[in-house]
PDB file of N, CA and C in Angstrom:
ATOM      1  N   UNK A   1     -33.719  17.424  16.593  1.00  0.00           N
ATOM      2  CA  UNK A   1     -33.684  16.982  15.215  1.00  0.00           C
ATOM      3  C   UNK A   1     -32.707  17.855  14.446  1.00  0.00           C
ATOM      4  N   UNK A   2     -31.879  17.152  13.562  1.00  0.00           N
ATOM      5  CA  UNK A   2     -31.325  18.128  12.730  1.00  0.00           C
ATOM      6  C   UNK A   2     -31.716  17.617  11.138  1.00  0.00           C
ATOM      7  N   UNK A   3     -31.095  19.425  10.383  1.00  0.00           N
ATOM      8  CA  UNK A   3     -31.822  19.248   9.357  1.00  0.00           C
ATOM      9  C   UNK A   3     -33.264  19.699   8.854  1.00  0.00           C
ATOM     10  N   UNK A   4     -34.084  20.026   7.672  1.00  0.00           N
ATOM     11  CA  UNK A   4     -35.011  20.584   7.693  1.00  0.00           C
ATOM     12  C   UNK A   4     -36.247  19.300   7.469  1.00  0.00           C
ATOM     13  N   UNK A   5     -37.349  19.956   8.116  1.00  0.00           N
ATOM     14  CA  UNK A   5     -38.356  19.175   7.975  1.00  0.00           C
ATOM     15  C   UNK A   5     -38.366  18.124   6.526  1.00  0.00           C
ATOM     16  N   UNK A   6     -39.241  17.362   6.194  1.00  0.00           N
ATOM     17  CA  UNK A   6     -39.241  16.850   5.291  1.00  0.00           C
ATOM     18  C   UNK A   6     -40.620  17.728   4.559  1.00  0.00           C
ATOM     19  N   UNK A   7     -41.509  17.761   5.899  1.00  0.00           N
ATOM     20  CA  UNK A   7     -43.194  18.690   5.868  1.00  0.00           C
ATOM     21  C   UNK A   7     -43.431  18.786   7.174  1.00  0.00           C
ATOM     22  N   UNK A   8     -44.100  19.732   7.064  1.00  0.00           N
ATOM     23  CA  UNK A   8     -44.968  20.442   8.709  1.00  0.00           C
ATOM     24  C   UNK A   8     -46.397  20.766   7.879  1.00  0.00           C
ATOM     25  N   UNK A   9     -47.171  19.938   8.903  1.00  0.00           N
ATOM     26  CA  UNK A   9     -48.787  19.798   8.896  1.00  0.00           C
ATOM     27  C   UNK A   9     -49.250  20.139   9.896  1.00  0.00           C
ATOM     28  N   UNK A  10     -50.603  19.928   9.537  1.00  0.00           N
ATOM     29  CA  UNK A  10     -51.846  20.211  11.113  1.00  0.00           C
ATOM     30  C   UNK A  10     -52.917  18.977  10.656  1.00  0.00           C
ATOM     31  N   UNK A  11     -52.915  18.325  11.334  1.00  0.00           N
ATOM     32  CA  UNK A  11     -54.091  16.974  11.801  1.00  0.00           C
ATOM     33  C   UNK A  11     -55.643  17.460  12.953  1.00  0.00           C
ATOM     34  N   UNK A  12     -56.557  17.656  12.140  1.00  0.00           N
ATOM     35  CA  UNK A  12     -57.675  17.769  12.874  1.00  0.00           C
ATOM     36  C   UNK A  12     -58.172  16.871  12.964  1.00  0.00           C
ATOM     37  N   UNK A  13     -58.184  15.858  13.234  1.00  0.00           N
ATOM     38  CA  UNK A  13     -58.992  14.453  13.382  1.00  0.00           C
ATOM     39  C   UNK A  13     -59.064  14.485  15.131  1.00  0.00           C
ATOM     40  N   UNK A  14     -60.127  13.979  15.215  1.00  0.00           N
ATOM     41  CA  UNK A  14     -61.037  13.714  16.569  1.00  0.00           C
ATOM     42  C   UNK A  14     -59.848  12.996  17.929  1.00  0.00           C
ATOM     43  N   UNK A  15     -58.292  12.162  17.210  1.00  0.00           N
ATOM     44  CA  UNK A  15     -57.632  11.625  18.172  1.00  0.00           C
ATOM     45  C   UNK A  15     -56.447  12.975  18.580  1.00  0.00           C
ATOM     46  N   UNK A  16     -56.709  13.471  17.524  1.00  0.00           N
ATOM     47  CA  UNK A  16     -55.109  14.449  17.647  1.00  0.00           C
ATOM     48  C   UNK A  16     -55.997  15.655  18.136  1.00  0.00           C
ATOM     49  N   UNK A  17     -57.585  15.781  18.669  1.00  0.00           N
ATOM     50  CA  UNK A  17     -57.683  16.828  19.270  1.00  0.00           C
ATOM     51  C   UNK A  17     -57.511  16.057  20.382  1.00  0.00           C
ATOM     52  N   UNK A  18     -57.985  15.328  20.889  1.00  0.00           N
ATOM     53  CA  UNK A  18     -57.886  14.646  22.031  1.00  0.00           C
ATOM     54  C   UNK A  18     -56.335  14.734  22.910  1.00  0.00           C
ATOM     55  N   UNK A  19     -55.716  13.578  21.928  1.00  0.00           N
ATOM     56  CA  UNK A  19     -54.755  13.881  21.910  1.00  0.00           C
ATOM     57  C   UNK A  19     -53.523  15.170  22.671  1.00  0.00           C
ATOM     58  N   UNK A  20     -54.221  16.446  21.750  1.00  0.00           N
ATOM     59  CA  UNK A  20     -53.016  17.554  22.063  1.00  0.00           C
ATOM     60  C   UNK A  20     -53.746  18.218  23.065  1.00  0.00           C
ATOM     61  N   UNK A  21     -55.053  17.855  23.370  1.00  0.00           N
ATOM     62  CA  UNK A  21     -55.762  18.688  24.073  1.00  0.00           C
ATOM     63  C   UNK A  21     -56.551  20.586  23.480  1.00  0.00           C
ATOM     64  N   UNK A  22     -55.557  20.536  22.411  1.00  0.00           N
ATOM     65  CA  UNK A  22     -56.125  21.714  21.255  1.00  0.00           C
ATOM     66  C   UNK A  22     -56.999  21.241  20.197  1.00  0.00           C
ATOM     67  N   UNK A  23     -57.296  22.279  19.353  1.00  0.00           N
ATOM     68  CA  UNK A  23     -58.264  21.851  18.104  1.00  0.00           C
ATOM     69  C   UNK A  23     -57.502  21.141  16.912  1.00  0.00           C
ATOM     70  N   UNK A  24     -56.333  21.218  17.103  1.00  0.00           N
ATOM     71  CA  UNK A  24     -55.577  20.222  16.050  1.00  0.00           C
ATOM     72  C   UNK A  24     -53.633  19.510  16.549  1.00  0.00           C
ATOM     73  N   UNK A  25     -53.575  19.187  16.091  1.00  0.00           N
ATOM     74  CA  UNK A  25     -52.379  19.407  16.178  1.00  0.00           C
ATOM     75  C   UNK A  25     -51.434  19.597  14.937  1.00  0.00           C
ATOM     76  N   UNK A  26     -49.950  19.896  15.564  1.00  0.00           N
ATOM     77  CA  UNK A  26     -49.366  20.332  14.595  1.00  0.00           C
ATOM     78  C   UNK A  26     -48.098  19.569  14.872  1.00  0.00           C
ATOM     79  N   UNK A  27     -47.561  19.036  13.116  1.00  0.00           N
ATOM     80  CA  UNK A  27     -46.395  18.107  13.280  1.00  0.00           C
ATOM     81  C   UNK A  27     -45.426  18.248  12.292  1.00  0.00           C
ATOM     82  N   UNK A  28     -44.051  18.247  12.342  1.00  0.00           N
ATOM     83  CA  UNK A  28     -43.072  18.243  11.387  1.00  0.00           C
ATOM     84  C   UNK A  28     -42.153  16.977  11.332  1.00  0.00           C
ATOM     85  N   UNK A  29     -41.802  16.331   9.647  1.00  0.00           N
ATOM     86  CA  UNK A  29     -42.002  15.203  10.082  1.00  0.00           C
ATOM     87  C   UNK A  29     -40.355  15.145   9.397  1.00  0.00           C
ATOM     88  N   UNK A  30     -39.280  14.501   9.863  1.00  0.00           N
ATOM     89  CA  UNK A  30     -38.030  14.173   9.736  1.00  0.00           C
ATOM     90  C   UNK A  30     -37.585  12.787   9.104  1.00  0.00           C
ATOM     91  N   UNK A  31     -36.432  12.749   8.544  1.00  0.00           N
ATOM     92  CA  UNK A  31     -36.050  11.801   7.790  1.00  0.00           C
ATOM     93  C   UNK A  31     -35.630  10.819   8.919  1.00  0.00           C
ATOM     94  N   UNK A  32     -35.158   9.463   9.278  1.00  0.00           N
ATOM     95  CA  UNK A  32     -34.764   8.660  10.685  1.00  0.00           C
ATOM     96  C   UNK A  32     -33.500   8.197   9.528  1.00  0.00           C
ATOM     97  N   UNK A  33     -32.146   8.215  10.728  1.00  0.00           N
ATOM     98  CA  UNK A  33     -32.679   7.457  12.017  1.00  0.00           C
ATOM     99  C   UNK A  33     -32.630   9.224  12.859  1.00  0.00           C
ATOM    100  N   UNK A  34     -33.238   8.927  14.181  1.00  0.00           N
ATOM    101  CA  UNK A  34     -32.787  10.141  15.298  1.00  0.00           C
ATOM    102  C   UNK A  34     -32.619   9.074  16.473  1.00  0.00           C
ATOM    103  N   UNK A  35     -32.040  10.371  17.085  1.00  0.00           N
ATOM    104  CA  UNK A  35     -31.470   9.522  18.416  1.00  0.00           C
ATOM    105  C   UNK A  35     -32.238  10.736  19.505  1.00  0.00           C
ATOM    106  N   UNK A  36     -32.882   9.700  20.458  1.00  0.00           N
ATOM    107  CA  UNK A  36     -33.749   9.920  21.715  1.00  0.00           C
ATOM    108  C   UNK A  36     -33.073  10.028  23.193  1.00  0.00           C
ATOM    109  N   UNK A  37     -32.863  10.948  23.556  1.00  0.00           N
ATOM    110  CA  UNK A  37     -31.799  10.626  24.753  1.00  0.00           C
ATOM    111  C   UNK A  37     -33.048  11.118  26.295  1.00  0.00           C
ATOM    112  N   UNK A  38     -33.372   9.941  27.080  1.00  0.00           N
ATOM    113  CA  UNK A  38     -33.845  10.671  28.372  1.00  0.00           C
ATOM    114  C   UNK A  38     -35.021   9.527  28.263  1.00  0.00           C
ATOM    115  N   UNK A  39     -35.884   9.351  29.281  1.00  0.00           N
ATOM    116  CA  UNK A  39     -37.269   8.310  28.944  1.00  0.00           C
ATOM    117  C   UNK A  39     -38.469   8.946  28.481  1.00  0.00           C
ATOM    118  N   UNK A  40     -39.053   7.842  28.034  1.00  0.00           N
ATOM    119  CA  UNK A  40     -40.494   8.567  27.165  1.00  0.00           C
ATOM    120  C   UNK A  40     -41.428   7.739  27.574  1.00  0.00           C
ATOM    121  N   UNK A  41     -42.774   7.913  27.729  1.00  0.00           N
ATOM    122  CA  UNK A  41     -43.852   7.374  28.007  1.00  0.00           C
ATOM    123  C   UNK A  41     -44.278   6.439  26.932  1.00  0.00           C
ATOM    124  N   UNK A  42     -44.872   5.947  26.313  1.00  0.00           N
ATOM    125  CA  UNK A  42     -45.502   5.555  25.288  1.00  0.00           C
ATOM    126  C   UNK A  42     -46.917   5.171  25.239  1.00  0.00           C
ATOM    127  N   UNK A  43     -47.556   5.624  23.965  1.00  0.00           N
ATOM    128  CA  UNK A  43     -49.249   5.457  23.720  1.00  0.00           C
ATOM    129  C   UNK A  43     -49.280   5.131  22.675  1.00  0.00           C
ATOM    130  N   UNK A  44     -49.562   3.580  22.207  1.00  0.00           N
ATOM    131  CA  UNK A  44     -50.437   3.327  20.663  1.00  0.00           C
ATOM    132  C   UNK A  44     -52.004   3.271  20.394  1.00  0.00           C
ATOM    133  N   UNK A  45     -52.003   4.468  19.389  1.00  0.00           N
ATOM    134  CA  UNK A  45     -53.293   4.103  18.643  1.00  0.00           C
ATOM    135  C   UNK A  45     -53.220   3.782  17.172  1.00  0.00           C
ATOM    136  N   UNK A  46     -54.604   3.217  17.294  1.00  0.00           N
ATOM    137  CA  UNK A  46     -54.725   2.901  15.879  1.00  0.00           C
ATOM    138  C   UNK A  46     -55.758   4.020  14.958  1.00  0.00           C
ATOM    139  N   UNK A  47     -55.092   4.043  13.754  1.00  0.00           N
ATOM    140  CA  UNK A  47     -55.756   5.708  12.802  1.00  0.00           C
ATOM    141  C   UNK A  47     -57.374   4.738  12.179  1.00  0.00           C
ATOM    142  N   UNK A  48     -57.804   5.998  11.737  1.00  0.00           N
ATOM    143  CA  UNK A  48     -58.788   5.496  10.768  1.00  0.00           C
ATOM    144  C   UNK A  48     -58.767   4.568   9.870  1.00  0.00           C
ATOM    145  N   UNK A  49     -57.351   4.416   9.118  1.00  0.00           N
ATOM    146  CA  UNK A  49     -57.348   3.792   8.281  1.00  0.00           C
ATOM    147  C   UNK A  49     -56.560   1.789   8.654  1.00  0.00           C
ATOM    148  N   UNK A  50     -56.370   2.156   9.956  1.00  0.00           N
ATOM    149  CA  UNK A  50     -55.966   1.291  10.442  1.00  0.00           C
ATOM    150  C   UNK A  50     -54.419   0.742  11.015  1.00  0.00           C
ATOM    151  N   UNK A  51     -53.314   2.357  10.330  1.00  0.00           N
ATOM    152  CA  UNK A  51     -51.889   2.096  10.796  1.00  0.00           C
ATOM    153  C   UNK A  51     -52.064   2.142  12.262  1.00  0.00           C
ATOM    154  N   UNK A  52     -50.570   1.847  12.618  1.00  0.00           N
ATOM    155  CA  UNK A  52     -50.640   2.035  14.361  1.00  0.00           C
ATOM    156  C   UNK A  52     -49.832   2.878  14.458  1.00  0.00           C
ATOM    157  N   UNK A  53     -50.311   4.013  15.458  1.00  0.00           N
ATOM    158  CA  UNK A  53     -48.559   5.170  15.844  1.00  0.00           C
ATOM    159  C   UNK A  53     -48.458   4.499  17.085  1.00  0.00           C
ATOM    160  N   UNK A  54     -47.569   5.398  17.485  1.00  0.00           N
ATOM    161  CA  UNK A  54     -46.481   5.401  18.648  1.00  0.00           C
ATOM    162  C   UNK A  54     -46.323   6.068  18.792  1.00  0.00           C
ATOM    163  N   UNK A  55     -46.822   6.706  20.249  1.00  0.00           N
ATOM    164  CA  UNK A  55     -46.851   8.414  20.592  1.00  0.00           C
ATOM    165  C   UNK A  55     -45.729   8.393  21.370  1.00  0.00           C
ATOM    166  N   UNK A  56     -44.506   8.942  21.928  1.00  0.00           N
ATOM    167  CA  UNK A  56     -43.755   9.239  22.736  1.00  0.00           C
ATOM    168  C   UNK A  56     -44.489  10.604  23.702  1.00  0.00           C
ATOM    169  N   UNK A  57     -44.292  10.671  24.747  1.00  0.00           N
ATOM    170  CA  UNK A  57     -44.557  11.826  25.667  1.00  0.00           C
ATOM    171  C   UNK A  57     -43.746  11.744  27.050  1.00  0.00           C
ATOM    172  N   UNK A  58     -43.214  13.191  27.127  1.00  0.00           N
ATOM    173  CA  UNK A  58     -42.256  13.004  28.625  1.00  0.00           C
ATOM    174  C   UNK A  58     -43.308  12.541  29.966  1.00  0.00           C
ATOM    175  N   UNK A  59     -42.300  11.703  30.641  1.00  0.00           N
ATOM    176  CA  UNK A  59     -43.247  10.583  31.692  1.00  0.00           C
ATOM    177  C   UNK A  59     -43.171  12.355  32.801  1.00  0.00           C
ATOM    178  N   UNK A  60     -42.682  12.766  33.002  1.00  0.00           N
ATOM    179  CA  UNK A  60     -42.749  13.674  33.797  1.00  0.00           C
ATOM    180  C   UNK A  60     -43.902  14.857  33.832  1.00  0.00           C
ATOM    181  N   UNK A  61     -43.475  15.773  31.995  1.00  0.00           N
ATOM    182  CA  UNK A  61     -44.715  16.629  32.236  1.00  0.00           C
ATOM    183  C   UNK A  61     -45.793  16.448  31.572  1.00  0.00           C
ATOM    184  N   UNK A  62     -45.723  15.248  30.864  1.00  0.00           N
ATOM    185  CA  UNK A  62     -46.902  15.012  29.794  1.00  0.00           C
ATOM    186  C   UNK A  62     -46.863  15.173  28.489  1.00  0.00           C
ATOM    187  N   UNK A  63     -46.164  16.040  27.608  1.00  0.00           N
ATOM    188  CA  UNK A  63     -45.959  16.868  26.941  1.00  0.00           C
ATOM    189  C   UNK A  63     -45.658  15.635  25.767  1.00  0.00           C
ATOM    190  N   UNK A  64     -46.189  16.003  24.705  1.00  0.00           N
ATOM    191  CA  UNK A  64     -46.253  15.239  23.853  1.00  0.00           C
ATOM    192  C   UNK A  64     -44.914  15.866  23.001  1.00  0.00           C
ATOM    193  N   UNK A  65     -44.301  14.279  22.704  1.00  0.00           N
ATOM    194  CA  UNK A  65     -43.177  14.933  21.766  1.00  0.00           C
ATOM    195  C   UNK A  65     -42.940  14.438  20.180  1.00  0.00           C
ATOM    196  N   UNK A  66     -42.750  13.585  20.246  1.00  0.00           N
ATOM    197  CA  UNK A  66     -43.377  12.920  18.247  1.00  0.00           C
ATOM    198  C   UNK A  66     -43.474  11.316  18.563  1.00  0.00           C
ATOM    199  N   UNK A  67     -43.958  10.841  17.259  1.00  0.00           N
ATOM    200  CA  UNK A  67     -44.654  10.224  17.116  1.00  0.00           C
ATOM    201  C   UNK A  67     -43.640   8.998  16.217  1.00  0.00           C
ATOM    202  N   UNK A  68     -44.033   7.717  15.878  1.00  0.00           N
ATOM    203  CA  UNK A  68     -43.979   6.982  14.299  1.00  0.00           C
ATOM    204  C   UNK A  68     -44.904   6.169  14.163  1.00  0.00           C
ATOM    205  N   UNK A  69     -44.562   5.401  12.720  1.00  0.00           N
ATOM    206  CA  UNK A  69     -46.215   4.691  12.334  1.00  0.00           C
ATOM    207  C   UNK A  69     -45.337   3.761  12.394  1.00  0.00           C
ATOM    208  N   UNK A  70     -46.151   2.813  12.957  1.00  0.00           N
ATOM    209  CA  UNK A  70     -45.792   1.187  12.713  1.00  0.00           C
ATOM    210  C   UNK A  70     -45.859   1.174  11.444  1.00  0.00           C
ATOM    211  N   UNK A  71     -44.182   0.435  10.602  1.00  0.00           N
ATOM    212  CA  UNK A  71     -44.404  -0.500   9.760  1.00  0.00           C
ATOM    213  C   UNK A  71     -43.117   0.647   8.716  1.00  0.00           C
ATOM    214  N   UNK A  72     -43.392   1.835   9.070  1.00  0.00           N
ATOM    215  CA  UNK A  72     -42.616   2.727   8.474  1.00  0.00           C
ATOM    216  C   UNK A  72     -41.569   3.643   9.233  1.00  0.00           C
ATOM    217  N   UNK A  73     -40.147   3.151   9.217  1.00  0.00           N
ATOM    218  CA  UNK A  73     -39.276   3.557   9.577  1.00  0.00           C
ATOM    219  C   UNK A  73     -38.361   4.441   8.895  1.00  0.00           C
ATOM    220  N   UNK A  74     -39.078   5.186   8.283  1.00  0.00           N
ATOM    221  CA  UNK A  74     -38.785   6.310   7.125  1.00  0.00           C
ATOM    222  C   UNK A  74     -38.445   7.333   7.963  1.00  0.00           C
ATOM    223  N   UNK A  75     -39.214   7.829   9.153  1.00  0.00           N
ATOM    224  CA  UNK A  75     -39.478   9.090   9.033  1.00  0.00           C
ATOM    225  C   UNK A  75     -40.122   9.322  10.807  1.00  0.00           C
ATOM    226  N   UNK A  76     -39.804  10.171  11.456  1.00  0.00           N
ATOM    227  CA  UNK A  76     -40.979  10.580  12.535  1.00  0.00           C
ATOM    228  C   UNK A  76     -41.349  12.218  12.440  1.00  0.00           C
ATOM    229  N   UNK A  77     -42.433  11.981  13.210  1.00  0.00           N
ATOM    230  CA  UNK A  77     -43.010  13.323  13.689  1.00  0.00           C
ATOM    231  C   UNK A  77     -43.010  14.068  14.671  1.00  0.00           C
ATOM    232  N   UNK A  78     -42.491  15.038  14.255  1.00  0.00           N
ATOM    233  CA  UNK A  78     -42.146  15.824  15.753  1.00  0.00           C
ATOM    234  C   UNK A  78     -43.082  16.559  16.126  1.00  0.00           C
ATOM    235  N   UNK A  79     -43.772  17.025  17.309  1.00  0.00           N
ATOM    236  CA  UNK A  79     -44.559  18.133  17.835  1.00  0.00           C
ATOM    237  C   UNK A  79     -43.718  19.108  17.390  1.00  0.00           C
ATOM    238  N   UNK A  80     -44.315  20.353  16.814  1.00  0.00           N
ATOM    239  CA  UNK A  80     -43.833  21.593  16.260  1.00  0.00           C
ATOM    240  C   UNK A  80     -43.578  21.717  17.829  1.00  0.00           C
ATOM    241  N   UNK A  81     -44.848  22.396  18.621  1.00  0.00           N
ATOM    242  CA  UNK A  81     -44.533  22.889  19.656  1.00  0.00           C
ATOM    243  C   UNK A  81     -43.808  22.488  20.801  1.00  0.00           C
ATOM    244  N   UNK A  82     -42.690  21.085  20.475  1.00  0.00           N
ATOM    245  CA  UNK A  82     -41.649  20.648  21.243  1.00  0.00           C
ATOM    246  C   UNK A  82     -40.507  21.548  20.748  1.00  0.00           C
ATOM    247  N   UNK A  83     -40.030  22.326  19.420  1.00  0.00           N
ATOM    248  CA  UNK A  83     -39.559  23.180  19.780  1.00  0.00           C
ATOM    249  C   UNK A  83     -39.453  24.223  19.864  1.00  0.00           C
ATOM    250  N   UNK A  84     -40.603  24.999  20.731  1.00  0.00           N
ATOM    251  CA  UNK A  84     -40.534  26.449  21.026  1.00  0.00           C
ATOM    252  C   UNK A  84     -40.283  27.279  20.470  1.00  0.00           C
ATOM    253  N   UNK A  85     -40.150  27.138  19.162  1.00  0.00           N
ATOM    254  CA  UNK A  85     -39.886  28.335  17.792  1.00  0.00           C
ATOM    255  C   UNK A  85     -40.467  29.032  17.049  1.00  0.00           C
ATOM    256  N   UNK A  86     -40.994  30.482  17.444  1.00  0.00           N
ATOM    257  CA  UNK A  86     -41.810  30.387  16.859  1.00  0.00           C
ATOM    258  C   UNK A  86     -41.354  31.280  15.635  1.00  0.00           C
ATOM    259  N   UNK A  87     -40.427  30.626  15.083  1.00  0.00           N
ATOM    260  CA  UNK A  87     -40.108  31.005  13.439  1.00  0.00           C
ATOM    261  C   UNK A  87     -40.163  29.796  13.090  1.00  0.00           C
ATOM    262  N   UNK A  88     -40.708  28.707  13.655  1.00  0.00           N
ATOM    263  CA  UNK A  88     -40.973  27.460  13.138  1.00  0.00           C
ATOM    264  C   UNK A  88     -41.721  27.561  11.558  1.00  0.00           C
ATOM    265  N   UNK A  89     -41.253  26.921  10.282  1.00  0.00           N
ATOM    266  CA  UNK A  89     -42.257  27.008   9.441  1.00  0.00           C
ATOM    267  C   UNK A  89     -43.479  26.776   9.572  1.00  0.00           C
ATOM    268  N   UNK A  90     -44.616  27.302   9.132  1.00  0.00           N
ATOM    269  CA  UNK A  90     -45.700  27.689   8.875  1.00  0.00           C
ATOM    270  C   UNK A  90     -45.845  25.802   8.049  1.00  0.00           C
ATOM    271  N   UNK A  91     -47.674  24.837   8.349  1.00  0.00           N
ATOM    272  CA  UNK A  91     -47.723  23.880   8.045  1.00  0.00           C
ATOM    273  C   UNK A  91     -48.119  24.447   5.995  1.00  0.00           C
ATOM    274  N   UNK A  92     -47.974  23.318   5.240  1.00  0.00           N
ATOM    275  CA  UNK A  92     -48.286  23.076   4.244  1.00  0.00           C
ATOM    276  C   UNK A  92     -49.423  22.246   3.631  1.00  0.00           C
ATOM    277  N   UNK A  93     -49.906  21.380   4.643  1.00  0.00           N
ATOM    278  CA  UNK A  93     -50.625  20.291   4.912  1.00  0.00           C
ATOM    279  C   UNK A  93     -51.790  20.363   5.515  1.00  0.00           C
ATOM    280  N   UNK A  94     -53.247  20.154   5.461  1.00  0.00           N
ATOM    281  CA  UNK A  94     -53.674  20.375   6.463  1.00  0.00           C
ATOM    282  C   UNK A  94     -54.879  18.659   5.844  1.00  0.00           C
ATOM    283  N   UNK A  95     -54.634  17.799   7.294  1.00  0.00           N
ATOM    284  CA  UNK A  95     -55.895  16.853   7.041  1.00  0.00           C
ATOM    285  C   UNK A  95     -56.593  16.507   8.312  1.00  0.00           C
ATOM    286  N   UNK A  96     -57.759  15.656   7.432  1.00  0.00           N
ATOM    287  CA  UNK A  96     -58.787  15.688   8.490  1.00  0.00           C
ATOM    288  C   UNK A  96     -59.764  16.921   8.417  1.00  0.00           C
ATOM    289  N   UNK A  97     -59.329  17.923   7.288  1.00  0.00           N
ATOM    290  CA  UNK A  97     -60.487  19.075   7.540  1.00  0.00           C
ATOM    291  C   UNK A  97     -61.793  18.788   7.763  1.00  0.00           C
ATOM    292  N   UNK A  98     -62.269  18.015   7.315  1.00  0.00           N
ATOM    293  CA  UNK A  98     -63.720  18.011   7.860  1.00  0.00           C
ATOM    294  C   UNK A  98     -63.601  18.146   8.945  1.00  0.00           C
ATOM    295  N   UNK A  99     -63.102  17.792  10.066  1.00  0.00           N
ATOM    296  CA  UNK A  99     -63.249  18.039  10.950  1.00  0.00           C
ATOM    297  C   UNK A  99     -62.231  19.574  12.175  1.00  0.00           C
ATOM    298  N   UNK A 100     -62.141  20.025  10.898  1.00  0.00           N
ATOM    299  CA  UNK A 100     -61.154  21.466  11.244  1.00  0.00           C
ATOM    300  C   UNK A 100     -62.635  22.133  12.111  1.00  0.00           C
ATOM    301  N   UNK A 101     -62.108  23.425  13.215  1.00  0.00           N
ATOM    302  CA  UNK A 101     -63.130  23.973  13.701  1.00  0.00           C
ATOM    303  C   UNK A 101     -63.640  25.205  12.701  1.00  0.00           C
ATOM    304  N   UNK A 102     -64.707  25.156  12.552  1.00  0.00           N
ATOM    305  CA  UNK A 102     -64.979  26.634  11.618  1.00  0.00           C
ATOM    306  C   UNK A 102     -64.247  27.998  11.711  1.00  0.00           C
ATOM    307  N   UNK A 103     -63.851  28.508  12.721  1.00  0.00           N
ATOM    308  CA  UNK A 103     -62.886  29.523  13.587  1.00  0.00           C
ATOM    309  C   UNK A 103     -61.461  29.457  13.361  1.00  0.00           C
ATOM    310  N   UNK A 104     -60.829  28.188  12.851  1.00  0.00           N
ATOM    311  CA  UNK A 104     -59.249  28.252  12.527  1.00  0.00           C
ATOM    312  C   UNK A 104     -59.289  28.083  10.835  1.00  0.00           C
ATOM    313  N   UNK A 105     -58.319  29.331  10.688  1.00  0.00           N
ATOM    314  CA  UNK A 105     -57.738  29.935   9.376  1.00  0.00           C
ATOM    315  C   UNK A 105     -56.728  28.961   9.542  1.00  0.00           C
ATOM    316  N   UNK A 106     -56.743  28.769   8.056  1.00  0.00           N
ATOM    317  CA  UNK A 106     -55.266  28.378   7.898  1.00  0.00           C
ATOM    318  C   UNK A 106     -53.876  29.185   7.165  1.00  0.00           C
ATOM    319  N   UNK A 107     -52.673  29.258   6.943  1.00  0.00           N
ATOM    320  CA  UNK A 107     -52.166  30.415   5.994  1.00  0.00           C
ATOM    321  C   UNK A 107     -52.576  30.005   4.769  1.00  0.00           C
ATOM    322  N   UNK A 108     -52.564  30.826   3.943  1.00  0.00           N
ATOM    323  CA  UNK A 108     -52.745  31.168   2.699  1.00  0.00           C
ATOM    324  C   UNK A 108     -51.677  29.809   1.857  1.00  0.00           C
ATOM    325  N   UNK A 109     -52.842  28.885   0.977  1.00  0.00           N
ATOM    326  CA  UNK A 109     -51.325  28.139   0.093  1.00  0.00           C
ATOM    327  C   UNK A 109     -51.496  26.802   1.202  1.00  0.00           C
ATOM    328  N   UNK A 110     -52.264  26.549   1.758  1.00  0.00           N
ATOM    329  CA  UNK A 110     -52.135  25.120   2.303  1.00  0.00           C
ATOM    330  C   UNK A 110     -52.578  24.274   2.020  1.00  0.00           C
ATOM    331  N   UNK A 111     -52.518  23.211   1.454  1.00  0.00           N
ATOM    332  CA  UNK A 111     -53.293  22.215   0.560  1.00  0.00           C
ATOM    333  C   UNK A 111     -53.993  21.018   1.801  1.00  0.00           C
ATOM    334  N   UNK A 112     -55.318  21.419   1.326  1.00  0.00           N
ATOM    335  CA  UNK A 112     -56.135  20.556   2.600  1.00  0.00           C
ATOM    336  C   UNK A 112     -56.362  19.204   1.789  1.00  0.00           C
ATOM    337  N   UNK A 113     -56.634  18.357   3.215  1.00  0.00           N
ATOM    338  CA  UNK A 113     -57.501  17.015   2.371  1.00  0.00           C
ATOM    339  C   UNK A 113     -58.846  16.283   3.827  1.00  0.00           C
ATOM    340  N   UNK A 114     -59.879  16.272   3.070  1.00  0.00           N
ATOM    341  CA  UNK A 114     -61.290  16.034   3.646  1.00  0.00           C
ATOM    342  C   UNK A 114     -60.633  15.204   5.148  1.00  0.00           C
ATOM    343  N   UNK A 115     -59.763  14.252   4.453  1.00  0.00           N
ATOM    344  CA  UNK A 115     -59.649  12.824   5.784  1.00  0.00           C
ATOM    345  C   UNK A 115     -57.941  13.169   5.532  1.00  0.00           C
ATOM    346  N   UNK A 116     -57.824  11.794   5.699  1.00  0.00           N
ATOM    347  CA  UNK A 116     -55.740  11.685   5.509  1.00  0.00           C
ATOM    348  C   UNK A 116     -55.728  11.257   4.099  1.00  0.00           C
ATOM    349  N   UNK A 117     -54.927  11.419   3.289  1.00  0.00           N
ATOM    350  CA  UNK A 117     -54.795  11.033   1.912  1.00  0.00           C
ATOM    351  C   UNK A 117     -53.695   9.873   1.724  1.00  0.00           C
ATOM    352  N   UNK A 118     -53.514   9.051   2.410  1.00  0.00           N
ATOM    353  CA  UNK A 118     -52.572   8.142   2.640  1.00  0.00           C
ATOM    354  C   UNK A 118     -53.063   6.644   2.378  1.00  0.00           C
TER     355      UNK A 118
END
């Protein structure tokens, strides 16, 4: 991706633990178009509220790499931890807390919301 995030979040909801296999995941989300070079797996689900994503993940190691929502071609989401940075910004975002684990802090200054606010 080039260019700076638009936002970097963390999603605790019950699919994106599943999902990342961690207690949340974490995503930074870019302006489109981007260009995808190599093959990708693909997984749609549908959210709580009823959009559909589109998970991309390498067919090889699994590894989840970003995401888009049906219907909105604004923007995708990248797995922070697709790129290995860890001067990656720090999220701003945090939803789904209700279902955050009691044990993860978040930094200081992150504006939570109960579910998705969307």
């Amino acid at each position: 991706m080039q260019g700076e995030p638009l936002g970097v979040g963390v999603c605790h909801c019950l699919a994106c633990q599943r999902r990342t296999g961690s207690v949340f995941a974490s995503l930074a989300s870019f302006r489109t178009p981007y260009t995808m070079t190599g093959a990708a797996a693909e997984y749609v689900r549908a959210g709580d509220q009823g959009s559909r994503f589109r998970f991309r993940f390498c067919p090889v190691c699994g590894s989840n790499v970003f995401h888009t929502e049906e219907g909105d071609s604004s923007r995708v989401s990248v797995a922070v931890g697709a790129f290995a940075d860890p001067a990656f910004s720090p999220p701003r975002v945090s939803v789904y807390d209700c279902r955050r684990h009691h044990w993860v802090q978040l930094p200081a200054g992150v504006v939570t919301f109960d579910k998705d606010p969307a």
